[in-house]
C-alpha atoms as a PDB file:
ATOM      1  CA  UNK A   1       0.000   0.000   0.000  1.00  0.00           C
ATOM      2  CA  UNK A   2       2.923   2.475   0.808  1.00  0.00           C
ATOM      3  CA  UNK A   3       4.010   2.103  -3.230  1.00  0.00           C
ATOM      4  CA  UNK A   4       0.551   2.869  -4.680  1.00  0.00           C
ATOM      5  CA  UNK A   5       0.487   5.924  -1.992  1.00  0.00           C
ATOM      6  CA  UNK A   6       3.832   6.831  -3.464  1.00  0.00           C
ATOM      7  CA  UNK A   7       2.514   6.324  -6.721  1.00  0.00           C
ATOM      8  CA  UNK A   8      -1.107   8.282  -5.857  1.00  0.00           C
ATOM      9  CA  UNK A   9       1.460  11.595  -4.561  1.00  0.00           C
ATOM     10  CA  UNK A  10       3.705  11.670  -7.628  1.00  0.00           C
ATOM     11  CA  UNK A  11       0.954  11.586 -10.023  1.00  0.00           C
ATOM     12  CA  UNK A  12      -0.516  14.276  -8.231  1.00  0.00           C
ATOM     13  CA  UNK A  13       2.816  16.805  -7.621  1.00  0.00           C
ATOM     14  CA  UNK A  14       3.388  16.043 -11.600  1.00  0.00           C
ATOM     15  CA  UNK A  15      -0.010  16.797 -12.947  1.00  0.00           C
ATOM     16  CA  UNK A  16      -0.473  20.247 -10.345  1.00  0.00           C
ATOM     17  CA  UNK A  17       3.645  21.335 -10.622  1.00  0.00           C
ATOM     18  CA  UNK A  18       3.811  23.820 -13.135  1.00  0.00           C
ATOM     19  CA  UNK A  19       1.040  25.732 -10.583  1.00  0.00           C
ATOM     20  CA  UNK A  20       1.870  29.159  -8.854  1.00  0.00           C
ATOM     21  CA  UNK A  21      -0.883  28.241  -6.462  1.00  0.00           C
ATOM     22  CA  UNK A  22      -2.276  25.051  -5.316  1.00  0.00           C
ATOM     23  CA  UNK A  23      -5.342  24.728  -3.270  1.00  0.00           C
ATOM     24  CA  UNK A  24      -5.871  22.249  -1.040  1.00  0.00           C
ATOM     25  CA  UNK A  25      -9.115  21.331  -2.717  1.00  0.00           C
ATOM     26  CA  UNK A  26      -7.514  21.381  -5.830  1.00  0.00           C
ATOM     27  CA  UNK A  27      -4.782  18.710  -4.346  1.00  0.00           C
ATOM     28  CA  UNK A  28      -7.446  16.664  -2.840  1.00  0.00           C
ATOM     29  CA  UNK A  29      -9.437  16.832  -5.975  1.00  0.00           C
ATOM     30  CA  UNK A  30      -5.965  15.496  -8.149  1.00  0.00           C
ATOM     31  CA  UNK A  31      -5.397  12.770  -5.606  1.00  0.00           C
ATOM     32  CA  UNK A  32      -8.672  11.623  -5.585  1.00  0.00           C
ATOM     33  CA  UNK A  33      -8.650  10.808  -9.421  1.00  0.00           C
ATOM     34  CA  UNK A  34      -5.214   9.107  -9.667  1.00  0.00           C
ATOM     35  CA  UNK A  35      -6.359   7.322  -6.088  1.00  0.00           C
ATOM     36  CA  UNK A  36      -9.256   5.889  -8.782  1.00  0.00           C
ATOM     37  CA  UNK A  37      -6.637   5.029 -11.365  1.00  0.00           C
ATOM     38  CA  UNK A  38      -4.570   2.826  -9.375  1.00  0.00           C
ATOM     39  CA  UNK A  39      -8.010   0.914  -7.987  1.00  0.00           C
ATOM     40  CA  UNK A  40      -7.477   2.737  -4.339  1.00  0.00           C
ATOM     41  CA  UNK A  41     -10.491   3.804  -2.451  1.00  0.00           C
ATOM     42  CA  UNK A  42      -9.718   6.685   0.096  1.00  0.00           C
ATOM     43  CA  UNK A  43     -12.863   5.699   1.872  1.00  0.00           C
ATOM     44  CA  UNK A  44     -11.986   2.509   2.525  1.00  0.00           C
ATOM     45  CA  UNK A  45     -11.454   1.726   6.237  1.00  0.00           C
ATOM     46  CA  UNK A  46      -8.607  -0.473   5.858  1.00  0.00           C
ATOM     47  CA  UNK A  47      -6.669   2.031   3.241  1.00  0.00           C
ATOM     48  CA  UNK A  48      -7.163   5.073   6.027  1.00  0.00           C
ATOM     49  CA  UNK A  49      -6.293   2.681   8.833  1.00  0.00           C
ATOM     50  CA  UNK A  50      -2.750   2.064   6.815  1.00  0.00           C
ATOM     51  CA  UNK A  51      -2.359   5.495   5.945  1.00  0.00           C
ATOM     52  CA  UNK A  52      -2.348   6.593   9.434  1.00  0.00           C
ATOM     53  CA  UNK A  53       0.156   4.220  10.279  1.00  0.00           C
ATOM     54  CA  UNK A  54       2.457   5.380   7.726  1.00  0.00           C
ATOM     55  CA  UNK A  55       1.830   9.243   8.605  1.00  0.00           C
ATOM     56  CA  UNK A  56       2.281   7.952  12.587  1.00  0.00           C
ATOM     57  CA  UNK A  57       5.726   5.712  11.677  1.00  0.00           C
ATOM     58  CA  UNK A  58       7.248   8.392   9.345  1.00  0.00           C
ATOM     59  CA  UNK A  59       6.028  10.735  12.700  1.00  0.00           C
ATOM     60  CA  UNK A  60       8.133   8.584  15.498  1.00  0.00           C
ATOM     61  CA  UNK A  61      11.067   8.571  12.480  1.00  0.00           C
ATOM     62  CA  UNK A  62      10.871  12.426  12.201  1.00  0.00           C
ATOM     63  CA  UNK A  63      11.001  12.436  16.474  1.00  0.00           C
ATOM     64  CA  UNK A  64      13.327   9.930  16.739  1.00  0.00           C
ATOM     65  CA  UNK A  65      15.727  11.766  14.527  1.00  0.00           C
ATOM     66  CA  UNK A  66      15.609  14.793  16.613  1.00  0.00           C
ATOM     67  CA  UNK A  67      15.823  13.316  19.580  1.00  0.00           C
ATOM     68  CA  UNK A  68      19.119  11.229  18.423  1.00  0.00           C
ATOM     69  CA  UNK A  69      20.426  14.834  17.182  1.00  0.00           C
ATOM     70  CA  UNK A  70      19.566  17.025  20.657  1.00  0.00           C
ATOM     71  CA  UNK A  71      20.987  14.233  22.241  1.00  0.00           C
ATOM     72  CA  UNK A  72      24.260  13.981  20.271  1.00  0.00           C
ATOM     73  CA  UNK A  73      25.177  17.613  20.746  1.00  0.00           C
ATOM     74  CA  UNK A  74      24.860  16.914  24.602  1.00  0.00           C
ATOM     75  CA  UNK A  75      26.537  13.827  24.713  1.00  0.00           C
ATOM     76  CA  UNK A  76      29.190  15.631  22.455  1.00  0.00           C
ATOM     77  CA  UNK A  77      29.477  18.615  24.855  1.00  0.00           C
ATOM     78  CA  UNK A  78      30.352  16.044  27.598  1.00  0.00           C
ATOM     79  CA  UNK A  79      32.783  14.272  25.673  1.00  0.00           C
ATOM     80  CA  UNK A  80      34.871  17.237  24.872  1.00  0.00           C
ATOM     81  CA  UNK A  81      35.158  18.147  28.264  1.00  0.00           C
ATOM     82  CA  UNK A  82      35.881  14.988  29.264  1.00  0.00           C
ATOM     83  CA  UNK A  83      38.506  14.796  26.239  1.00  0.00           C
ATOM     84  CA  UNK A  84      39.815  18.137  27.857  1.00  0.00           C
ATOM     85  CA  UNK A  85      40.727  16.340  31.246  1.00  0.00           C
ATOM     86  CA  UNK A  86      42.278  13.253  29.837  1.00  0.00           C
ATOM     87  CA  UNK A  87      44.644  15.575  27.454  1.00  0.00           C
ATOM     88  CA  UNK A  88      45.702  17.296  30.567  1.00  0.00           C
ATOM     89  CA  UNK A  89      46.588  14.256  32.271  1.00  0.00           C
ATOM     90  CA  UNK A  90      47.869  12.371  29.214  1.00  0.00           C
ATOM     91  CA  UNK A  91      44.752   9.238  29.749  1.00  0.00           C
ATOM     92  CA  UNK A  92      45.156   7.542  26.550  1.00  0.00           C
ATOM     93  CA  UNK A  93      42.936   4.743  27.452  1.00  0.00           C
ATOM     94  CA  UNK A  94      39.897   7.559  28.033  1.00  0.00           C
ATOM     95  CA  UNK A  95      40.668   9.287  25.064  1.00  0.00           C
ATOM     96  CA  UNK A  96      40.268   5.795  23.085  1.00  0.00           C
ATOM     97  CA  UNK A  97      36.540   5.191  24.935  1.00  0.00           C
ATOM     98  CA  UNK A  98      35.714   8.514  24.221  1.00  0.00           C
ATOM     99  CA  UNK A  99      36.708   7.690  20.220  1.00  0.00           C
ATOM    100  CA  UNK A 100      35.146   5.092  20.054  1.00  0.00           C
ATOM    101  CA  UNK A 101      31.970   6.360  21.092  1.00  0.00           C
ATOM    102  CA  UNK A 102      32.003   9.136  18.934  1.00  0.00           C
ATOM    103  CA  UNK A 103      31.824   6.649  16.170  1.00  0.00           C
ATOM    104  CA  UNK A 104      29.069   4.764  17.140  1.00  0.00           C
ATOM    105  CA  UNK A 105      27.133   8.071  17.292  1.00  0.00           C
ATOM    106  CA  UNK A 106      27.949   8.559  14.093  1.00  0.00           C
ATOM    107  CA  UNK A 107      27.092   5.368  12.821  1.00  0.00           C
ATOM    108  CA  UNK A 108      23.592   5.648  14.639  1.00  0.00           C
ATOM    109  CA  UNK A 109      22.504   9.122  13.370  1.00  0.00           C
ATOM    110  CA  UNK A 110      24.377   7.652   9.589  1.00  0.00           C
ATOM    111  CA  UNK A 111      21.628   4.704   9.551  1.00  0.00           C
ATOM    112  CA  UNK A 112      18.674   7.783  10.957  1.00  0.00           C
ATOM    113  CA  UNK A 113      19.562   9.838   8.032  1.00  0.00           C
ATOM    114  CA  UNK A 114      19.612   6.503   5.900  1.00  0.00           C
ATOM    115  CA  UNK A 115      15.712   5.894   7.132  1.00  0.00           C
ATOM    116  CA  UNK A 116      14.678   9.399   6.156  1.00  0.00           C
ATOM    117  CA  UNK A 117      16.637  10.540   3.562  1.00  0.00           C
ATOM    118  CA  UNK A 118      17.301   7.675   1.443  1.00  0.00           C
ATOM    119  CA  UNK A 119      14.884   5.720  -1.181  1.00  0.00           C
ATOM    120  CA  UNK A 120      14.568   2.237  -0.070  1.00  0.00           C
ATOM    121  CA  UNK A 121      14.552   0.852  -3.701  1.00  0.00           C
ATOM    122  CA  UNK A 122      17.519   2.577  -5.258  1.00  0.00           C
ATOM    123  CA  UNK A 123      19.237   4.083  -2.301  1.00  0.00           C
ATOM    124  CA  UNK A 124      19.533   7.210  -4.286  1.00  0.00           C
ATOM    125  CA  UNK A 125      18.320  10.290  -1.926  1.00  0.00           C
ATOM    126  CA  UNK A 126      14.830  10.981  -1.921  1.00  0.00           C
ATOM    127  CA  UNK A 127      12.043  14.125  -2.141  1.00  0.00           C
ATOM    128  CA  UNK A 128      12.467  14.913   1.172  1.00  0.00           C
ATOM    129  CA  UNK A 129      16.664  15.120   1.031  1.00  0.00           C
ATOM    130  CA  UNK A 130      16.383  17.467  -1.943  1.00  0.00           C
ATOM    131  CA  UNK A 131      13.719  19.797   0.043  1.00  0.00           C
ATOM    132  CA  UNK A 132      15.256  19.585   3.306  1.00  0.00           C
ATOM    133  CA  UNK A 133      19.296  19.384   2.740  1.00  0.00           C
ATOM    134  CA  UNK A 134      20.130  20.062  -1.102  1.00  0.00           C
ATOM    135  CA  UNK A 135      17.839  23.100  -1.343  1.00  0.00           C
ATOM    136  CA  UNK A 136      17.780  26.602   0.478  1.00  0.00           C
ATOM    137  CA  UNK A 137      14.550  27.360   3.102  1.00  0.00           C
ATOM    138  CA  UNK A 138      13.615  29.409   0.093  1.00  0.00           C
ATOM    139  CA  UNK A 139      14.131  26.522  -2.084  1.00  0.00           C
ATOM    140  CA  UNK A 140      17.152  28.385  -4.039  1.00  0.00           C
ATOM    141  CA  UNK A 141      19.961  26.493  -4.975  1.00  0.00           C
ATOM    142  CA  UNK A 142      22.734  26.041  -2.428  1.00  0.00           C
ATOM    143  CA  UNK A 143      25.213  25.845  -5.344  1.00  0.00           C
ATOM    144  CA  UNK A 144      26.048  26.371  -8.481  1.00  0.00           C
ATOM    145  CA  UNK A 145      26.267  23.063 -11.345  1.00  0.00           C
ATOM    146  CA  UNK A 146      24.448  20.826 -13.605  1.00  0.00           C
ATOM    147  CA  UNK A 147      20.868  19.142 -13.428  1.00  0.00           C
ATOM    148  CA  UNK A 148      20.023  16.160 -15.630  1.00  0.00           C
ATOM    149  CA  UNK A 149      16.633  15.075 -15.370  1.00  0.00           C
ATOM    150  CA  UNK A 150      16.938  10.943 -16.335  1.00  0.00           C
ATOM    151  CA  UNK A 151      13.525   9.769 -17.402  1.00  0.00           C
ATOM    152  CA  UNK A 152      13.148   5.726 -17.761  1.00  0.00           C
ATOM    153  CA  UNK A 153      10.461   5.980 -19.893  1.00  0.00           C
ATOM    154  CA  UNK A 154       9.623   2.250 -19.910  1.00  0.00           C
ATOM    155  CA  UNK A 155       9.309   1.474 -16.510  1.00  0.00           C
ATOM    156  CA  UNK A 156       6.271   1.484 -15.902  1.00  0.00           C
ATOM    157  CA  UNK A 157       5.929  -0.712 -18.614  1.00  0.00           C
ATOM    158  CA  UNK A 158       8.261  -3.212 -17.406  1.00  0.00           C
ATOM    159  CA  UNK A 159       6.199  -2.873 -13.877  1.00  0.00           C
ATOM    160  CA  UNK A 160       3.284  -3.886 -15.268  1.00  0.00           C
ATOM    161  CA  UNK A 161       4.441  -6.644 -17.827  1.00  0.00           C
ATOM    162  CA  UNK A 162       7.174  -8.053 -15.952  1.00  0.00           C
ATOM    163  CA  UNK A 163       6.182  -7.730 -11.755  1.00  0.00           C
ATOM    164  CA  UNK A 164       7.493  -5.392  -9.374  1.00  0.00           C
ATOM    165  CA  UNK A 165      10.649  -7.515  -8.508  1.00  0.00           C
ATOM    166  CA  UNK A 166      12.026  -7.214 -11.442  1.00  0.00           C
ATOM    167  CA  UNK A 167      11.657  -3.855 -12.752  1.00  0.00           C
ATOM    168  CA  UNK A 168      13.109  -3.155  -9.036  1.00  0.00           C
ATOM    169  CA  UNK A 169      16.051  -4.681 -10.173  1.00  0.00           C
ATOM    170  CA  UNK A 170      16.002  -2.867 -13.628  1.00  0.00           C
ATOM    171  CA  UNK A 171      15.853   0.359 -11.838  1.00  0.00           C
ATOM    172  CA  UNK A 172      18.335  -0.559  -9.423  1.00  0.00           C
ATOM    173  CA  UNK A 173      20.956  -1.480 -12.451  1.00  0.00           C
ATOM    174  CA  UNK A 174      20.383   1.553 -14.246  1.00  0.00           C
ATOM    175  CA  UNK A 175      21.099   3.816 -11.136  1.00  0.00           C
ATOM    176  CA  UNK A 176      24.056   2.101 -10.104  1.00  0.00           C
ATOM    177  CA  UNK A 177      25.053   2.110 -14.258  1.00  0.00           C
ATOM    178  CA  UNK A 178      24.970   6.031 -14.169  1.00  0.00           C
ATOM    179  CA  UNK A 179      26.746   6.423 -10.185  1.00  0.00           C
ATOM    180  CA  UNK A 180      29.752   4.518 -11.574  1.00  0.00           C
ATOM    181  CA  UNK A 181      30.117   6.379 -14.538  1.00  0.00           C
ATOM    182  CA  UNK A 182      29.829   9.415 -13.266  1.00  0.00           C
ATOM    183  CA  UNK A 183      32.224   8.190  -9.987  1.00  0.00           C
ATOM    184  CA  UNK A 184      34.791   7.013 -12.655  1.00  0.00           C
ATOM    185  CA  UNK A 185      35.064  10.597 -13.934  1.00  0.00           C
ATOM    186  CA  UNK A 186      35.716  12.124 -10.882  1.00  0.00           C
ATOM    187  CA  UNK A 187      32.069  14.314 -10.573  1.00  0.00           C
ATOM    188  CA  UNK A 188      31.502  15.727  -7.798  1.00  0.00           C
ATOM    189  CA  UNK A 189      27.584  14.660  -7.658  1.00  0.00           C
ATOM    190  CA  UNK A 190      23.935  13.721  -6.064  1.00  0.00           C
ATOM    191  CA  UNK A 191      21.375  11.334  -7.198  1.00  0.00           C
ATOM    192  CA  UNK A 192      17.761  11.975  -6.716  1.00  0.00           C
ATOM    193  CA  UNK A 193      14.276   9.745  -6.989  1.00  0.00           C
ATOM    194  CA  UNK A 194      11.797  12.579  -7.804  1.00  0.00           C
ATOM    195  CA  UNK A 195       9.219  10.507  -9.037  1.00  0.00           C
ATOM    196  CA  UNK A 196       9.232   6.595  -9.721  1.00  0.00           C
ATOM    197  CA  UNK A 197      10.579   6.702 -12.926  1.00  0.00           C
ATOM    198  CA  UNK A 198      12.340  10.310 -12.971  1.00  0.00           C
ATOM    199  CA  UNK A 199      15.816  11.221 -11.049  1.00  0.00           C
ATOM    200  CA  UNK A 200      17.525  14.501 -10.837  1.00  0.00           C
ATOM    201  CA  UNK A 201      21.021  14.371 -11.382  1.00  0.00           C
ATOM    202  CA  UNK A 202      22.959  17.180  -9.681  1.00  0.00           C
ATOM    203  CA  UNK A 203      26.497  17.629 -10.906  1.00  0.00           C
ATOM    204  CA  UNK A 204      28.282  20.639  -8.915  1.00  0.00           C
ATOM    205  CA  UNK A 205      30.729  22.994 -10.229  1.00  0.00           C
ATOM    206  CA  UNK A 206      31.156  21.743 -13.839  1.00  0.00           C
ATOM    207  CA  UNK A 207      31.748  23.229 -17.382  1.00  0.00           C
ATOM    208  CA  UNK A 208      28.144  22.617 -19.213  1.00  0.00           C
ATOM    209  CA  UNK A 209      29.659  22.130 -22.488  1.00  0.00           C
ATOM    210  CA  UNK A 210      31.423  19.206 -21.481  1.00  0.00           C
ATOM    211  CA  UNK A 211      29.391  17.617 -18.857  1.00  0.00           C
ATOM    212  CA  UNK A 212      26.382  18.166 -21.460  1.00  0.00           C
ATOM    213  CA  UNK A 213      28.675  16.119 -24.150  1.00  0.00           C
ATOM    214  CA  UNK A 214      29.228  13.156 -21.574  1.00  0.00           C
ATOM    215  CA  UNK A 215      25.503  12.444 -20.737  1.00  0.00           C
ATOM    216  CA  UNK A 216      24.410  12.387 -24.083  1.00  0.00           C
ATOM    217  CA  UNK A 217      27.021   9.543 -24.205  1.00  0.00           C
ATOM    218  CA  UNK A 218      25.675   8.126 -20.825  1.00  0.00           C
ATOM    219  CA  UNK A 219      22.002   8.372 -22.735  1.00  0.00           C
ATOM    220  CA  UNK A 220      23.033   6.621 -26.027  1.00  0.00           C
ATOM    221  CA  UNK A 221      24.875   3.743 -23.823  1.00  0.00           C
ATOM    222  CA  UNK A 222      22.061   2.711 -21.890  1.00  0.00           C
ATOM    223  CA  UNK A 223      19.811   2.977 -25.439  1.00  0.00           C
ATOM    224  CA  UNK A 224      22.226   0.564 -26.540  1.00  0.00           C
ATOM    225  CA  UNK A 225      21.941  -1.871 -23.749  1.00  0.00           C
ATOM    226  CA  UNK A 226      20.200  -4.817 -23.625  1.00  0.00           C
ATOM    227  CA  UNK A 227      19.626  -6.545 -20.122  1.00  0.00           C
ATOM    228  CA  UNK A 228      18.833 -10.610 -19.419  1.00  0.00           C
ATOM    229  CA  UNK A 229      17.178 -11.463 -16.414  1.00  0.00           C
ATOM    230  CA  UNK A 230      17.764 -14.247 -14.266  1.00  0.00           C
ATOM    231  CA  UNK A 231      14.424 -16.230 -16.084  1.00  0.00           C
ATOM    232  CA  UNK A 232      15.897 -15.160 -19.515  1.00  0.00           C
ATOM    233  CA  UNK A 233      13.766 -12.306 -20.354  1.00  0.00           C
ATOM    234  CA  UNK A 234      15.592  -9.491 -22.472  1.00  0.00           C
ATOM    235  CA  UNK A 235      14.171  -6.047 -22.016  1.00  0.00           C
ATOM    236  CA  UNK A 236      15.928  -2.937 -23.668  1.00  0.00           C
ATOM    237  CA  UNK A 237      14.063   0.174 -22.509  1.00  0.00           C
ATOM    238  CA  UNK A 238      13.858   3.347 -23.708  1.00  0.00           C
ATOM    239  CA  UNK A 239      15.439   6.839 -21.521  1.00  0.00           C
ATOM    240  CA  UNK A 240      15.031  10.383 -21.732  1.00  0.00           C
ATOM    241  CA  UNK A 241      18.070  12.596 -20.521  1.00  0.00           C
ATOM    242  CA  UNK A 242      17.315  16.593 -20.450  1.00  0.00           C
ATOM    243  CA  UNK A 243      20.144  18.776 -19.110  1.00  0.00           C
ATOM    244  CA  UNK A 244      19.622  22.554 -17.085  1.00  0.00           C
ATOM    245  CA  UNK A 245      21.949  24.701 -15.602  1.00  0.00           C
ATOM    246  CA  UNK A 246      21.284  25.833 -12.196  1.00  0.00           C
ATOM    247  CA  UNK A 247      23.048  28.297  -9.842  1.00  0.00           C
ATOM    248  CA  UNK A 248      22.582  29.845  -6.197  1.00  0.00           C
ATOM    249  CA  UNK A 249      20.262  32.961  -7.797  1.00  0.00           C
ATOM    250  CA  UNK A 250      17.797  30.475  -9.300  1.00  0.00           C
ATOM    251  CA  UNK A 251      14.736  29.112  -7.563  1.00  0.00           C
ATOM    252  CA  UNK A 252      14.330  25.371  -7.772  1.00  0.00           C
ATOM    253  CA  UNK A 253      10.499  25.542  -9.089  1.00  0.00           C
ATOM    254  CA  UNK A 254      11.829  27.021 -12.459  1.00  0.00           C
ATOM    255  CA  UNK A 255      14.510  24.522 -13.197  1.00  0.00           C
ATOM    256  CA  UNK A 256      12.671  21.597 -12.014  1.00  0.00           C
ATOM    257  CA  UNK A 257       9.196  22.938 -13.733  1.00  0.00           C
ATOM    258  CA  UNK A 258      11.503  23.303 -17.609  1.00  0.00           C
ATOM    259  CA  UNK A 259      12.859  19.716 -16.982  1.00  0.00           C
ATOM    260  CA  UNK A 260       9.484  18.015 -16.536  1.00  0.00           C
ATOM    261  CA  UNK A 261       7.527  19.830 -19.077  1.00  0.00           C
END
């Protein structure tokens, strides 16, 4: 039920994006009718009984993250006094127990971020990363680069024809196809599930000429591939790379809004 919900909201941001206002009737109204095209009923008892338990687990997530973080700067305050006495009196061994706890802090507020912040599927970022960490309060650009909208057009195809396991794994190849080549060249870069079959590529600090040059190369490579699954099924899908320049004066609305139309 959480997928078709995902589903149900991307439909919904898409159709009402290019908006300068949306009301919430209007919003209700647009999630009502893609509710009806995936077969959801939002009056069903059992449908608002699961959505409420989503809203109430991504709730404790939300509190348990700030609790882990409130706590952390405490426990850090501590520690760097305590850091401050065993320097004085040369206590290696309470230096190494107060090391070693640092990184299991960091570890536990690494797998909190990981639970908000990252899609489950693809382990790209997610919606709420870009909004909440890649993006200004004002939703201006915190740097200057390069934004590739990749669009797999067939996936929802292969969803539909194939199962959901495997076009998981389709998706999952040709995200980890693109981080490596981009890794190989050295970009500095951030991957990002917008929708289900649409991810932002941010590339920071690059010449557009070039980068431009080297994901129409990326695009024509995956045309050209041809993937076998484990049952022997061959699918070669079809992709859709469009490229925009962004820097810190432009508001994320108008880039997004001329990569999706």
């Amino acid at each position: 039920m959480k997928r078709k919900l995902e589903k149900i909201t991307n439909s919904t941001i898409n159709e009402l994006l290019n908006n300068e206002i949306i009301l919430p009737s209007l919003y209700f109204e647009r999630f009502n009718y893609h509710a009806k095209e995936v077969e959801v009923n939002l009056d069903d008892e059992n449908f608002q009984k699961e959505i409420n338990e989503l809203l109430i687990q991504d709730y404790k997530n939300i509190e348990k993250y700030i609790n882990l973080i409130t706590s952390s700067v405490n426990e850090l305050k501590n520690e760097t006094k305590n850091a401050s006495t065993a320097i004085l009196n040369k206590d290696s061994d309470t230096l190494s127990d107060i090391y070693k706890k640092m990184i299991t802090l960091e570890k536990e507020i690494e797998l909190l971020n990981n639970e908000l912040f990252i899609d489950e599927t693809t382990k790209t970022y997610n919606r709420k990363w870009l909004y909440s960490k890649f993006l200004n309060e004002n939703l201006y650009f915190k740097d200057n680069g390069i934004c590739t909208l990749v669009d797999i057009i067939d996936y929802e195809y292969i969803q539909k024809e194939y199962g959901e396991l495997l076009a998981k794994n389709f998706l999952i190849f040709v995200i980890n196809f693109i981080s490596q080549k981009l890794k190989d060249e050295n970009y500095d870069f951030y991957i990002t599930r917008y929708f289900d079959d649409k991810f932002f590529i941010f590339i920071l600090n690059e010449n557009q000429s070039s980068i431009v040059n080297y994901l129409l190369n990326l695009e024509q490579m995956l045309l050209n591939t041809t993937l076998k699954s484990h049952s022997g099924l061959y699918i070669k899908a079809n992709y859709k790379f469009k490229v925009e320049s962004f820097s810190t004066k432009d508001e994320s609305k108008s880039v997004f809004e001329k990569l999706l139309n």
